[in-house]
N, C-alpha and C. Protein backbone atom coordinates (compact mmCIF):
# COMPACT_ATOMS: atom_id res chain seq x y z
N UNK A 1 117.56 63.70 133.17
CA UNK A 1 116.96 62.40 133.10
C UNK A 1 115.58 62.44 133.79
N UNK A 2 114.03 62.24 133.21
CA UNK A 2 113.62 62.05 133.89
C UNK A 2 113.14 60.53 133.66
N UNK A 3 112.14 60.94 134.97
CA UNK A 3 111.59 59.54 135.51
C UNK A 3 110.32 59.03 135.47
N UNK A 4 109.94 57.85 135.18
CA UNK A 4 108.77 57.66 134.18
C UNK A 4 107.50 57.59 135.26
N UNK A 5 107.90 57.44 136.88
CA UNK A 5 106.82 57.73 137.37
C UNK A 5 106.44 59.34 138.40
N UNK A 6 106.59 60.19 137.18
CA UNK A 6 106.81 61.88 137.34
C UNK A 6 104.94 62.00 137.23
N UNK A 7 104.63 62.95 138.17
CA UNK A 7 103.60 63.25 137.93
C UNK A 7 103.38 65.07 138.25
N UNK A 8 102.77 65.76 137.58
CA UNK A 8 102.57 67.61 138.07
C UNK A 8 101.71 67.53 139.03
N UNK A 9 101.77 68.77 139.30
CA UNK A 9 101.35 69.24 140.76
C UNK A 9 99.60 69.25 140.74
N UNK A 10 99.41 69.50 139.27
CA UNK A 10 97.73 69.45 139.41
C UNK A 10 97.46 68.13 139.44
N UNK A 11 98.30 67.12 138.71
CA UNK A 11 97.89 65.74 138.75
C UNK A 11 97.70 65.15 140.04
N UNK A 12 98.60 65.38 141.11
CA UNK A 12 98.82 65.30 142.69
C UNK A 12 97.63 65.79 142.96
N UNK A 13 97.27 66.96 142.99
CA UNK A 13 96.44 67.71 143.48
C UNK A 13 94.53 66.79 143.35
N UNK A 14 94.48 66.94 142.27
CA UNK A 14 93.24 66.04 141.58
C UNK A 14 93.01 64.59 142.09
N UNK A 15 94.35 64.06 142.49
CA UNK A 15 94.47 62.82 142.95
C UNK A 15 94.13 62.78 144.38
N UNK A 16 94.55 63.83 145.41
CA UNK A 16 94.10 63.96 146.50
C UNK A 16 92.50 64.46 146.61
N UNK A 17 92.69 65.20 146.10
CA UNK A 17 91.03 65.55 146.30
C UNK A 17 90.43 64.85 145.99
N UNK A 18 90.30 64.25 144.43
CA UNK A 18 89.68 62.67 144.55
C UNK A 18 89.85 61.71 145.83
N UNK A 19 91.35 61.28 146.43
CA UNK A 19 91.47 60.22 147.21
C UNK A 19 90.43 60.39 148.80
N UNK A 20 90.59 61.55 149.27
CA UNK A 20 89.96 62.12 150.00
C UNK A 20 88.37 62.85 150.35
N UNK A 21 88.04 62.64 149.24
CA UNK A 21 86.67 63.28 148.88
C UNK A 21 86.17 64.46 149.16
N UNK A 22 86.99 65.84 148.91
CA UNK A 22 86.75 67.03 148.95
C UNK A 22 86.08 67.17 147.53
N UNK A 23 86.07 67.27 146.58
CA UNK A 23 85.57 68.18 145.30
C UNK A 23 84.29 68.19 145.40
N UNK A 24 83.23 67.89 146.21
CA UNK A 24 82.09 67.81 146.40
C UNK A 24 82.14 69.09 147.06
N UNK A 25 82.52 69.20 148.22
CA UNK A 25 82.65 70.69 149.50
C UNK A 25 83.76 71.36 148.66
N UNK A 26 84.37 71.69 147.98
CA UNK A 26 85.08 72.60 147.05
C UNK A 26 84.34 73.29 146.16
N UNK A 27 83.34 72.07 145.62
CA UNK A 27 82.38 72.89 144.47
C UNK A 27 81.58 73.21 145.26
N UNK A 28 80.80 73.27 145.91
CA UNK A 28 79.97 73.94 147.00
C UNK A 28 80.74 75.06 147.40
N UNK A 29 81.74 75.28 147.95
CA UNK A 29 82.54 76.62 148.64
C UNK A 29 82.30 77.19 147.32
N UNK A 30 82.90 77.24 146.11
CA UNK A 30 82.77 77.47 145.08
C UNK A 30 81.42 78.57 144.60
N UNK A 31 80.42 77.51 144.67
CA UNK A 31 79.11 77.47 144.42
C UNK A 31 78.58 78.67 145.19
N UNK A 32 78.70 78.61 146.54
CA UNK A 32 77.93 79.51 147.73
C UNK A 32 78.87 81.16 146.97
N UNK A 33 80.55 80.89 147.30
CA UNK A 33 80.91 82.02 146.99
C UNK A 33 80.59 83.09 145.52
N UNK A 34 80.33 82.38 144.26
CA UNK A 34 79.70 82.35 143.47
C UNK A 34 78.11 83.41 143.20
N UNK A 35 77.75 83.15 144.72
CA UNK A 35 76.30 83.06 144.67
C UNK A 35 76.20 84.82 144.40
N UNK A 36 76.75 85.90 144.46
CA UNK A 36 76.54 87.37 144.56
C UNK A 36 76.89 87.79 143.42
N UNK A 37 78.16 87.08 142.43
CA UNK A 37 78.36 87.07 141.00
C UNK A 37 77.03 86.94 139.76
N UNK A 38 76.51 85.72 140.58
CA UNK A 38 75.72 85.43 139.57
C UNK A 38 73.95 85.83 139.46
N UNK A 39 73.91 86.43 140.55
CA UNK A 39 72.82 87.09 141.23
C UNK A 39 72.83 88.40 141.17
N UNK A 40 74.09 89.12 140.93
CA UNK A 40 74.30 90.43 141.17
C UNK A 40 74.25 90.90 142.63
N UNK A 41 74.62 92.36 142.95
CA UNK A 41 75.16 92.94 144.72
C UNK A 41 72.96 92.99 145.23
N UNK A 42 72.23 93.53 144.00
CA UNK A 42 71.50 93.90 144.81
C UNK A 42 70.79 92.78 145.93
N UNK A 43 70.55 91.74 144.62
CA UNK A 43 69.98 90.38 144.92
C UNK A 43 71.21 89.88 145.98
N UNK A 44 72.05 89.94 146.14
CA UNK A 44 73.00 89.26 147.21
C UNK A 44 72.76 89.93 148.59
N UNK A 45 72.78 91.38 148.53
CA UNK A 45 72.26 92.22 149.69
C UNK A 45 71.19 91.81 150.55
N UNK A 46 69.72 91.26 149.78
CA UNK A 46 69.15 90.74 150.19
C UNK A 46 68.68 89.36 150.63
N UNK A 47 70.09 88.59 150.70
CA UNK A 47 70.53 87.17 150.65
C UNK A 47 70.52 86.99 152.17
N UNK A 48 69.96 86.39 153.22
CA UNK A 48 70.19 86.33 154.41
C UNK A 48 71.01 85.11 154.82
N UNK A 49 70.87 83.93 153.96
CA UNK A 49 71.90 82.89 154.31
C UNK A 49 71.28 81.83 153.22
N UNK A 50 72.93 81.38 152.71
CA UNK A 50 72.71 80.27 151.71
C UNK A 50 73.19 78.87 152.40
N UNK A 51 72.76 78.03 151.81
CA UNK A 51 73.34 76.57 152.71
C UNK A 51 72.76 75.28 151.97
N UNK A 52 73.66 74.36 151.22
CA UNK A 52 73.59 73.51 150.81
C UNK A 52 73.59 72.14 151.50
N UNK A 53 72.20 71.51 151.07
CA UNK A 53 72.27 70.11 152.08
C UNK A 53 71.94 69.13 150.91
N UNK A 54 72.83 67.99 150.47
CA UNK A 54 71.88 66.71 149.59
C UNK A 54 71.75 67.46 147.92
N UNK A 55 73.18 68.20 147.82
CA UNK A 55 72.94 68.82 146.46
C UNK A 55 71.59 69.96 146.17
N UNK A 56 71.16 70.38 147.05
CA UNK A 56 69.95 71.08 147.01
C UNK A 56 70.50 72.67 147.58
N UNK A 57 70.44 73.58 147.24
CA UNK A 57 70.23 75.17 147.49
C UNK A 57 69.76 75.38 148.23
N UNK A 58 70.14 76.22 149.47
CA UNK A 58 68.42 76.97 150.17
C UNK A 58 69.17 77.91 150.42
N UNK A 59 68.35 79.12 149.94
CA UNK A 59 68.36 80.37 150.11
C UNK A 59 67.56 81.21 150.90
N UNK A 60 68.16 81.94 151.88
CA UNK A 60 66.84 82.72 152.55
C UNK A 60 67.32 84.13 152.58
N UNK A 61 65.88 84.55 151.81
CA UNK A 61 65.91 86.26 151.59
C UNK A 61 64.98 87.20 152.41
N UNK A 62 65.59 88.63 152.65
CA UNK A 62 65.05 89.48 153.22
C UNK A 62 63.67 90.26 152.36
N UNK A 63 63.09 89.51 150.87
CA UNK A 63 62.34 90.25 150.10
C UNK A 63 61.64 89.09 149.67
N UNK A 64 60.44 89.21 149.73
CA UNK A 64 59.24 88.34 149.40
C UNK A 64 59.35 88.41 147.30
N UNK A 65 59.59 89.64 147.25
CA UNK A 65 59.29 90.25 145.80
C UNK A 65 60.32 89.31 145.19
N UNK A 66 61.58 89.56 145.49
CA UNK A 66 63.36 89.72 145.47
C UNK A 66 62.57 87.97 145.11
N UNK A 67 62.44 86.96 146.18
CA UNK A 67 61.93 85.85 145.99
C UNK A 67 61.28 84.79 145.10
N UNK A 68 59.62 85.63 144.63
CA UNK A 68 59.08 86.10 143.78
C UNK A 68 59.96 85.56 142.47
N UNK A 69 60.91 86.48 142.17
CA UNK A 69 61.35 86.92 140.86
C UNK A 69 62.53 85.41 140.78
N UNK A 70 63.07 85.33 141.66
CA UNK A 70 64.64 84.07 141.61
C UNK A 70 63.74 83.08 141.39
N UNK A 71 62.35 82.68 141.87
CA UNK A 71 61.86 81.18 141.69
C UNK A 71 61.34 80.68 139.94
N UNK A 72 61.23 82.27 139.43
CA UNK A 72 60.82 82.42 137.97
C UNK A 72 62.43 82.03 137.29
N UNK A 73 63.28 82.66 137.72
CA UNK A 73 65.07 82.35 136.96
C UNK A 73 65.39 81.09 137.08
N UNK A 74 64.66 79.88 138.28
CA UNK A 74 65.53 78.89 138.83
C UNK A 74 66.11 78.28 137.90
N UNK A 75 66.02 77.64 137.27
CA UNK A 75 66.22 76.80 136.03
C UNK A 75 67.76 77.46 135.65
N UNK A 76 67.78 78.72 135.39
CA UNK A 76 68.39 79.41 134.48
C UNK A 76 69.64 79.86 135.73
N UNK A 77 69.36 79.80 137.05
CA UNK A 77 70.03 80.26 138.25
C UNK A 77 70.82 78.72 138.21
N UNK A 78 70.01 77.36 138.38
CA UNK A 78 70.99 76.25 138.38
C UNK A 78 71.79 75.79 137.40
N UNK A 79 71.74 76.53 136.64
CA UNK A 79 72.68 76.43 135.18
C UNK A 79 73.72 77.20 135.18
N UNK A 80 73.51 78.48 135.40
CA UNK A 80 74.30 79.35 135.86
C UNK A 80 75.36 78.63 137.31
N UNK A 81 75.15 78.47 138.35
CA UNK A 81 76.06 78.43 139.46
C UNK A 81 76.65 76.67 138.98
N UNK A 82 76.28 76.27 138.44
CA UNK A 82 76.63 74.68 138.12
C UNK A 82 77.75 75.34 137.56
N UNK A 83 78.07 75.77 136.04
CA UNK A 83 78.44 76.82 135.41
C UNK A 83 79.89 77.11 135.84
N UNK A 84 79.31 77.63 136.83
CA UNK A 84 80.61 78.15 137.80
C UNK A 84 81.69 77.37 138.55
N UNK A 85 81.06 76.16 138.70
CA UNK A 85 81.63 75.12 139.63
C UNK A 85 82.12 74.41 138.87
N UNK A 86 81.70 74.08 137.62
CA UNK A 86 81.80 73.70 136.07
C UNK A 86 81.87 71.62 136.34
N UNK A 87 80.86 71.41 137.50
CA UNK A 87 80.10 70.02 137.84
C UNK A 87 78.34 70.24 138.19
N UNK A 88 77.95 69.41 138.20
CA UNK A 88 76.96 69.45 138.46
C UNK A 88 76.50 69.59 140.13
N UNK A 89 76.85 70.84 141.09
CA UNK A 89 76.92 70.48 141.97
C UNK A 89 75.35 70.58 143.00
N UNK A 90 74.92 71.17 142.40
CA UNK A 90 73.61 71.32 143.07
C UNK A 90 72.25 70.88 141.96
N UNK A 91 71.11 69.92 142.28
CA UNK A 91 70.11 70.04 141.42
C UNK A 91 68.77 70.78 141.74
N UNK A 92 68.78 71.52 142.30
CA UNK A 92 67.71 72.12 142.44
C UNK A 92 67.65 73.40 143.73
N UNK A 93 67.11 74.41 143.79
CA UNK A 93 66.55 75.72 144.40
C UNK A 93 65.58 75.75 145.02
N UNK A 94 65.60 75.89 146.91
CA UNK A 94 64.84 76.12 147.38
C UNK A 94 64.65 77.49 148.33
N UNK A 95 63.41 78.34 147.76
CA UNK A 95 63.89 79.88 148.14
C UNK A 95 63.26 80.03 149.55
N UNK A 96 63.53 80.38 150.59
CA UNK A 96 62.85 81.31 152.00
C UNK A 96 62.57 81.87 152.02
């Protein structure tokens, strides 16, 4: 017999994180962890620290060049890690 107010575990799940307001800092954890996938090891190597404030990126790298080259991808970098998070969690890239 079931019972008509049955709900699954993802439905629970979705419901808390909604009720609570994590999926914002989920897609961000997401997002940051993300960040060496979609960049590749070399570009991550030279990653000194990522940190999201106000939906915005900041990245700070050990290579001016390395730099250089990600501010030419951005567009194509915030499409990509959005992508991943599969929300819109960041709008824009700011490189160090």
């Amino acid at each position: 017999m079931l019972r008509s107010n049955t709900h699954t575990l993802s439905e629970l799940i979705k419901f808390y994180k909604k009720k609570h307001k994590l999926e914002q800092g989920i897609n961000e954890t997401r997002l940051i962890n993300a960040w060496s996938e979609v960049v590749g090891t070399i570009i991550a190597k030279k990653t000194k620290q990522i940190e999201i404030r106000n939906r915005k990126l900041y990245i700070s790298l050990n290579s001016s060049v390395v730099r250089n080259e990600l501010m030419q991808l951005k567009p194509d970098l915030i499409r990509r890690l959005n992508e991943e998070t599969g929300s819109n969690t960041i709008t824009d890239i700011f490189f160090r």
